[in-house]
C-alpha atoms as a PDB file:
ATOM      1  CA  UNK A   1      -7.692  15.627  24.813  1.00  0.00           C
ATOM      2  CA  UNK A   2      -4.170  15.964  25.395  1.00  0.00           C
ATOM      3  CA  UNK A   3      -4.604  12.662  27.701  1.00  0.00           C
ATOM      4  CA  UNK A   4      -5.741  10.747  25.231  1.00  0.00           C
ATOM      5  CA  UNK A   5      -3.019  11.252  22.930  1.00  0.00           C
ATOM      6  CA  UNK A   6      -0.525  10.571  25.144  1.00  0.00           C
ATOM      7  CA  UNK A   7      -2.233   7.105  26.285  1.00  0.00           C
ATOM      8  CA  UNK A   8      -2.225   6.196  22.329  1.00  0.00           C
ATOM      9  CA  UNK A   9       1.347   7.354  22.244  1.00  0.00           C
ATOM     10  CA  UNK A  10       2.652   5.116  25.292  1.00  0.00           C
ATOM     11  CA  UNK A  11       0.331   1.861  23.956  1.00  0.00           C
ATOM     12  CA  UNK A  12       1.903   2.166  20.366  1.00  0.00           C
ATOM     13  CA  UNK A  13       5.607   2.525  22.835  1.00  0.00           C
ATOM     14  CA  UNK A  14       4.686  -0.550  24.264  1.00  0.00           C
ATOM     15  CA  UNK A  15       3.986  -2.041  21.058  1.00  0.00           C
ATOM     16  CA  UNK A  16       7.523  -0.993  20.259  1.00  0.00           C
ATOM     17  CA  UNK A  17       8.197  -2.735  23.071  1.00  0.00           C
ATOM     18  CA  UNK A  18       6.857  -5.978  22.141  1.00  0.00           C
ATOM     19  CA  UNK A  19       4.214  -5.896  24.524  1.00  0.00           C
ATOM     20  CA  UNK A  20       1.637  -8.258  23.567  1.00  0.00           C
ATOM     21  CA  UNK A  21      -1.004  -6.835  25.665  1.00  0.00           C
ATOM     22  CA  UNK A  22      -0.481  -3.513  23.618  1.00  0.00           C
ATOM     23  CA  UNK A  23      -0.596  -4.978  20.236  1.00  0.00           C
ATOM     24  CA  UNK A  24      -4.244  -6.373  21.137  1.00  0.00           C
ATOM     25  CA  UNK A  25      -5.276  -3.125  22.919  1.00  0.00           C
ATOM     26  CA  UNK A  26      -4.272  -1.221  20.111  1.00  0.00           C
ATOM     27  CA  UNK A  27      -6.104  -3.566  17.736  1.00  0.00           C
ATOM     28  CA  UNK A  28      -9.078  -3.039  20.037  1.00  0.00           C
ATOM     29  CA  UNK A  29      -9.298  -0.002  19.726  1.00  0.00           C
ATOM     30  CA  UNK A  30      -8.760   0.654  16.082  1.00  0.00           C
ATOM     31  CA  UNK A  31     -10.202  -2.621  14.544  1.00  0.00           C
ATOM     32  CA  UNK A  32     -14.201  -1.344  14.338  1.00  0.00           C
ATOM     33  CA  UNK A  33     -13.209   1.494  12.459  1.00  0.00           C
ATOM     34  CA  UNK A  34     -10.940   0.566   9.839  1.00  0.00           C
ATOM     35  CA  UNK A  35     -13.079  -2.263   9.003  1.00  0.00           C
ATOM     36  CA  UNK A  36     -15.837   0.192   8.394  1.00  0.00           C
ATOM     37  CA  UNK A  37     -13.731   2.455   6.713  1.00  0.00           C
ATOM     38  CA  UNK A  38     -12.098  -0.612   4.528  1.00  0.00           C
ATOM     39  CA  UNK A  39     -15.868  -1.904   4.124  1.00  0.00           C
ATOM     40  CA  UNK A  40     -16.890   0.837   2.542  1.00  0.00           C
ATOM     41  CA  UNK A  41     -14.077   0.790   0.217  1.00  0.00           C
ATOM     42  CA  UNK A  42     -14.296  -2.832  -0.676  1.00  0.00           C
ATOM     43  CA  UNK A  43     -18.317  -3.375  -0.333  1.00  0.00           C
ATOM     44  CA  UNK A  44     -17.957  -7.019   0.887  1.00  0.00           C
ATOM     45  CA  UNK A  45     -17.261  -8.148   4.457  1.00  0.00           C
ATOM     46  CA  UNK A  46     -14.598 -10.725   3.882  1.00  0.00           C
ATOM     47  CA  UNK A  47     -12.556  -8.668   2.109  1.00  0.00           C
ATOM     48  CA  UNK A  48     -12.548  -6.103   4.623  1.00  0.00           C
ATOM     49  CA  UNK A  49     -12.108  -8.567   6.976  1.00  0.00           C
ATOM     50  CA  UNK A  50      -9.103  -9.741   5.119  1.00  0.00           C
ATOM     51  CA  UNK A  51      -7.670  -5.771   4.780  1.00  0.00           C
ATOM     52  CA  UNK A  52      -7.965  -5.521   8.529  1.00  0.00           C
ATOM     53  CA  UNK A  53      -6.335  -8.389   9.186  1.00  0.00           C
ATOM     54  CA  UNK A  54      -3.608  -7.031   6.766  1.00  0.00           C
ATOM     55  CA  UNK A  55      -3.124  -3.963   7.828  1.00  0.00           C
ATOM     56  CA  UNK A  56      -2.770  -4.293  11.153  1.00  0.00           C
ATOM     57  CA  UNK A  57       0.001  -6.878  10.099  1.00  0.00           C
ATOM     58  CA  UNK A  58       1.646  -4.517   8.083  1.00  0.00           C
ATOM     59  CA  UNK A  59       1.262  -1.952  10.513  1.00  0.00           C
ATOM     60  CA  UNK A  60       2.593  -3.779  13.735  1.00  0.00           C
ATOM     61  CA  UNK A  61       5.631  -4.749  10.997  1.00  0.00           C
ATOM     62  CA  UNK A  62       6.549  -1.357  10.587  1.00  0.00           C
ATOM     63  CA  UNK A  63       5.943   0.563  13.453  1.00  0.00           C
ATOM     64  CA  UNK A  64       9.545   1.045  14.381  1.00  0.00           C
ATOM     65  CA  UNK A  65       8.577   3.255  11.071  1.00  0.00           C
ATOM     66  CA  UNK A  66       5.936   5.144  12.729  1.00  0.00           C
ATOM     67  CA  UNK A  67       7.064   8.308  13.856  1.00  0.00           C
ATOM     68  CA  UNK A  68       4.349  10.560  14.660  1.00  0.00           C
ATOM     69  CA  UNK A  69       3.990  12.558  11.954  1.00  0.00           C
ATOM     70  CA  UNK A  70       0.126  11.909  12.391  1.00  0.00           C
ATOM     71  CA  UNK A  71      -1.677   9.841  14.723  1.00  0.00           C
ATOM     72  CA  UNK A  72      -1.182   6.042  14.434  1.00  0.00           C
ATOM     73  CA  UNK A  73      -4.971   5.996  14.028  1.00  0.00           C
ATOM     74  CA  UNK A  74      -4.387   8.194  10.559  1.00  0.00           C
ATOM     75  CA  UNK A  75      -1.293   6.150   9.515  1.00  0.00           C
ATOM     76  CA  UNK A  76      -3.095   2.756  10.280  1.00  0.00           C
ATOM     77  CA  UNK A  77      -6.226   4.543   8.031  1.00  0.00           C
ATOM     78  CA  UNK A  78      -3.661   4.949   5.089  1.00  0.00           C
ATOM     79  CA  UNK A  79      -2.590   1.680   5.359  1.00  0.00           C
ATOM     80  CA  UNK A  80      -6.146   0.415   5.300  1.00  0.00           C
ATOM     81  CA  UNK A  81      -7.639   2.390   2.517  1.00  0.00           C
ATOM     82  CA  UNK A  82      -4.264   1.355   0.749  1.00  0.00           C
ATOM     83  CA  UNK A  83      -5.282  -2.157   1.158  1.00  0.00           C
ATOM     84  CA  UNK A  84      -8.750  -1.654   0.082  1.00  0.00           C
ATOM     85  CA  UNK A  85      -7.874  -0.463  -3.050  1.00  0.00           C
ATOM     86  CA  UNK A  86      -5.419  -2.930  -3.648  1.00  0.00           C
ATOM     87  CA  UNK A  87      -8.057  -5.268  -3.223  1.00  0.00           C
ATOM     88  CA  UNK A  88     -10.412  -2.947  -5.482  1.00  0.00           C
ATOM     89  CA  UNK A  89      -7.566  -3.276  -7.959  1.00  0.00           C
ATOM     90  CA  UNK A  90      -7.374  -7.061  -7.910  1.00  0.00           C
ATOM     91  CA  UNK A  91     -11.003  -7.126  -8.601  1.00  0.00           C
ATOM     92  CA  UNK A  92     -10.108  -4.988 -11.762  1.00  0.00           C
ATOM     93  CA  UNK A  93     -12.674  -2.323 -10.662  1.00  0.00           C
ATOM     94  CA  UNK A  94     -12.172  -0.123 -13.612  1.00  0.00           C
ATOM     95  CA  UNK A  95     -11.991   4.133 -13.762  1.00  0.00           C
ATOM     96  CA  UNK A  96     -12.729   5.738 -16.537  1.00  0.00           C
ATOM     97  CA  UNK A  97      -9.453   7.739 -17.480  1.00  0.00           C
ATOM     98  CA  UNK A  98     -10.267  11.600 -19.288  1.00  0.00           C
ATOM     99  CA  UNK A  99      -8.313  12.058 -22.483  1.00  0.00           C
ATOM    100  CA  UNK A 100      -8.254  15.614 -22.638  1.00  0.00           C
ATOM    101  CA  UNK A 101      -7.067  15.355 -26.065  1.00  0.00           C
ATOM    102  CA  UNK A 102      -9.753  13.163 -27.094  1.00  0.00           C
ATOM    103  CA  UNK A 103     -11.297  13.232 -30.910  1.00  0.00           C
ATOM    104  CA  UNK A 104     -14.598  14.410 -29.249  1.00  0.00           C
ATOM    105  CA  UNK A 105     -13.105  17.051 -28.453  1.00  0.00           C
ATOM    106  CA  UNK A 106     -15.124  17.637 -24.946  1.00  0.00           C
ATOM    107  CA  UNK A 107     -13.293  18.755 -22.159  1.00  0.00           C
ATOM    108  CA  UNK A 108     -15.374  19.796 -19.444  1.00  0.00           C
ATOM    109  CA  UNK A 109     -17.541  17.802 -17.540  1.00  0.00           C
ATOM    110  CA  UNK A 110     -21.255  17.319 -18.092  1.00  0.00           C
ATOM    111  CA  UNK A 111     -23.300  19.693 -15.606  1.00  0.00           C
ATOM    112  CA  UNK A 112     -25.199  18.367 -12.740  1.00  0.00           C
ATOM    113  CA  UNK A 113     -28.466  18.132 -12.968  1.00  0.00           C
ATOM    114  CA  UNK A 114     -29.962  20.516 -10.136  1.00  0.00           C
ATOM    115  CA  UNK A 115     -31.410  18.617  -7.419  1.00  0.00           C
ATOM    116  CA  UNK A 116     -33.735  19.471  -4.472  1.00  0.00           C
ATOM    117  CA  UNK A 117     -31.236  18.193  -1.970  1.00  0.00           C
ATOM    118  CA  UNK A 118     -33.719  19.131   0.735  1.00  0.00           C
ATOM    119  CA  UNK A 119     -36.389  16.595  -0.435  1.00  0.00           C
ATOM    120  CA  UNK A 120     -33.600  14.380  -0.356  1.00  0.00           C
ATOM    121  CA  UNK A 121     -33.286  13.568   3.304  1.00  0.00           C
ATOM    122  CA  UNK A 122     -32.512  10.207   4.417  1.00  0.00           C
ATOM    123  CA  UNK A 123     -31.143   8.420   7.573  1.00  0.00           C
ATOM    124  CA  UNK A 124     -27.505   7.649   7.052  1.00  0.00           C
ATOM    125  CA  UNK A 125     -28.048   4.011   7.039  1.00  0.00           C
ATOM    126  CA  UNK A 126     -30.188   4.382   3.918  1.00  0.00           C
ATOM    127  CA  UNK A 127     -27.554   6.313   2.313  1.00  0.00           C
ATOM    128  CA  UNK A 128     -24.782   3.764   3.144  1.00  0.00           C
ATOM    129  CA  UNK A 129     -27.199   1.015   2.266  1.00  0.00           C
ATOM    130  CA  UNK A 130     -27.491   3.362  -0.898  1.00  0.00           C
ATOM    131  CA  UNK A 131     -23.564   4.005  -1.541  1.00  0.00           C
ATOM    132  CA  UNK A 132     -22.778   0.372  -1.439  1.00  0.00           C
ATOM    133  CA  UNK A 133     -24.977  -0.377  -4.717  1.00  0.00           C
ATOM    134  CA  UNK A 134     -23.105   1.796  -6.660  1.00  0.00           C
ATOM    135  CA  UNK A 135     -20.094   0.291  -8.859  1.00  0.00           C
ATOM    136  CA  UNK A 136     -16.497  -0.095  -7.224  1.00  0.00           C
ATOM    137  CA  UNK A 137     -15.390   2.922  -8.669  1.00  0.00           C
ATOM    138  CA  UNK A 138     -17.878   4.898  -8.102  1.00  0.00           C
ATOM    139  CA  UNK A 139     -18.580   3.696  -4.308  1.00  0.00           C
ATOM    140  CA  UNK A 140     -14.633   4.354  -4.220  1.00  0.00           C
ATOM    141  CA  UNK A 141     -14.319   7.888  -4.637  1.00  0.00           C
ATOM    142  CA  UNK A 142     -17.443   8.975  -3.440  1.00  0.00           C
ATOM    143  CA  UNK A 143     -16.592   7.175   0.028  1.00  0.00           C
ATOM    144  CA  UNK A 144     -13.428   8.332   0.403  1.00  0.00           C
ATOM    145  CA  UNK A 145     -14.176  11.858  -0.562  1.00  0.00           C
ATOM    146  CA  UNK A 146     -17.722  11.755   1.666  1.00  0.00           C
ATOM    147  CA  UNK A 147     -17.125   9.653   4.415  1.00  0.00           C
ATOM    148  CA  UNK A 148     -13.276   9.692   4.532  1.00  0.00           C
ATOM    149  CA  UNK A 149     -12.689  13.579   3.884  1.00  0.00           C
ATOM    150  CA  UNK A 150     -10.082  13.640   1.413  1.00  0.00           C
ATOM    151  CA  UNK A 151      -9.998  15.678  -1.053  1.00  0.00           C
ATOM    152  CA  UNK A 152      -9.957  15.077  -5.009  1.00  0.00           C
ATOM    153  CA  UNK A 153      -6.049  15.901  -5.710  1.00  0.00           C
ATOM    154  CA  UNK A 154      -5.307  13.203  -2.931  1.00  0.00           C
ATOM    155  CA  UNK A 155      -8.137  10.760  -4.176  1.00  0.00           C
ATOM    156  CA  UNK A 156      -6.563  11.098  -7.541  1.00  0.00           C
ATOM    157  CA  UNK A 157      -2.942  10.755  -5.776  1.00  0.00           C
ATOM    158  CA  UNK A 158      -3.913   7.546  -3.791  1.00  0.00           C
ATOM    159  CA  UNK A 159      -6.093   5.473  -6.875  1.00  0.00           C
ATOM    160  CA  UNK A 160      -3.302   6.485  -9.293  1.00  0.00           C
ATOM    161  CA  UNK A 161      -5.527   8.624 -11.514  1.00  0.00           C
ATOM    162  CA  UNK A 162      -5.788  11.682 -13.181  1.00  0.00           C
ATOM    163  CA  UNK A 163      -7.821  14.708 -11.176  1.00  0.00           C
ATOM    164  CA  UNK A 164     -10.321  14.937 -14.128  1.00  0.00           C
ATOM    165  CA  UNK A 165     -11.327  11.424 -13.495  1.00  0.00           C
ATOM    166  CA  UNK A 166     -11.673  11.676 -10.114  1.00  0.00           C
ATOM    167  CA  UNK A 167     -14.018  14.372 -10.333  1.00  0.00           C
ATOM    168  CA  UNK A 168     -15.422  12.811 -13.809  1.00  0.00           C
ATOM    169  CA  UNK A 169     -16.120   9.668 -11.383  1.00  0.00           C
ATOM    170  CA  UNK A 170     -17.669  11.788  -8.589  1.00  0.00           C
ATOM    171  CA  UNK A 171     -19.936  13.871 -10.195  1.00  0.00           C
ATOM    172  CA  UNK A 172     -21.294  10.243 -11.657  1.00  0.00           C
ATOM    173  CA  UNK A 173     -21.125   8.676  -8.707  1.00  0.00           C
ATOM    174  CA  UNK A 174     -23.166  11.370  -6.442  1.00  0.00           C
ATOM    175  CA  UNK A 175     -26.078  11.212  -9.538  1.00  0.00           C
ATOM    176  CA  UNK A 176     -26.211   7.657  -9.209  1.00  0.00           C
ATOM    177  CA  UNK A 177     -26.315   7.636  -5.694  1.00  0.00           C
ATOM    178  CA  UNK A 178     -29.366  10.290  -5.570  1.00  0.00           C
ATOM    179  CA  UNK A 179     -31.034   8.258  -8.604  1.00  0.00           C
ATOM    180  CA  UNK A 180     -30.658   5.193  -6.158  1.00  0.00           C
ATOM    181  CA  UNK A 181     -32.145   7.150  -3.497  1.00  0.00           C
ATOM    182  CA  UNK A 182     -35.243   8.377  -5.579  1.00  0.00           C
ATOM    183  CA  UNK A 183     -35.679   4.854  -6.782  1.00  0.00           C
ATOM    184  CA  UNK A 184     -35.639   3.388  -2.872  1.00  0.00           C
ATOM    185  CA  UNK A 185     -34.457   0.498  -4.657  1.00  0.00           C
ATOM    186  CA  UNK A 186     -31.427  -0.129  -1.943  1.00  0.00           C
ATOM    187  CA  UNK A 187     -33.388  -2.336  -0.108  1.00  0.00           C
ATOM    188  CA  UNK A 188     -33.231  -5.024  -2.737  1.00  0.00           C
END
């Protein structure tokens, strides 16, 4: 494990270096991945294409700025998923903000309706197929918090919105996402 740390470590070096044969082994071997992850953000392959593409710009820019504080993969991820929203944003995909001091005066969240989760078992390409019907926001927070692993506080931290809507969007997005799934209709 230790190995294959230090083999990143050198290739970004290199990189540092100028070494062009570094730059495109270390797109290589990071490219799959953050497209996915930036796919799953963005829903449409061009524009993760186009985030890729941007990212590792940005990234190969400033990398006399990386410092290993993480891996590169997990800097280069939070440039990605930066980019993806950006492009989110541009598309004006909209979150709901929670006025906590709102006339309604409601200030919890709705409950969940219980569901038979183990009657609920599908592949995980029906799921994905599933997750990218929902709406930007939704498909958003539910794929960074699912298949990304971050937690609400930093969802809320990287979208620029309040905790209560991230969880507000969540909870929304997850019944959606098992309606969808009851339905089968993410085939069409």
């Amino acid at each position: 494990m230790e190995l294959t740390a230090i083999i990143r470590d050198e290739l970004v070096e290199r990189c540092k270096q100028g070494d062009s044969l570094g730059y495109q082994q270390l797109y290589q071997r990071y490219s799959k991945a953050m497209y996915n992850t930036s796919l799953r953000i963005v829903n449409n392959s061009a524009d993760a294409e186009d985030v890729l593409q941007e990212a590792f710009l940005d990234a190969f820019r400033s990398l006399n700025d990386f410092h290993y504080r993480s891996t590169f993969g997990a800097w280069l991820k939070k440039i990605v998923i930066n980019k993806s929203i950006n492009t989110l944003r541009k598309r004006r995909a909209h979150f709901v903000e929670i006025d906590e001091n709102s006339e309604t005066g409601v200030h919890t969240l709705p409950q969940e309706e219980p569901v038979d989760e183990a009657q609920v078992q599908y592949q995980v390409a029906e799921v994905k197929k599933a997750i990218q019907k929902l709406p930007d926001g939704y498909r958003t927070v539910i794929s960074l918090y699912l298949l990304e692993g971050y937690d609400h506080e930093e969802i809320a931290g990287i979208l620029s919105i309040s905790h209560n809507t991230v969880r507000t969007q969540y909870v929304r997005a997850k019944q959606k996402l098992l309606s969808i799934i009851k339905q089968g209709s993410f085939y069409e």
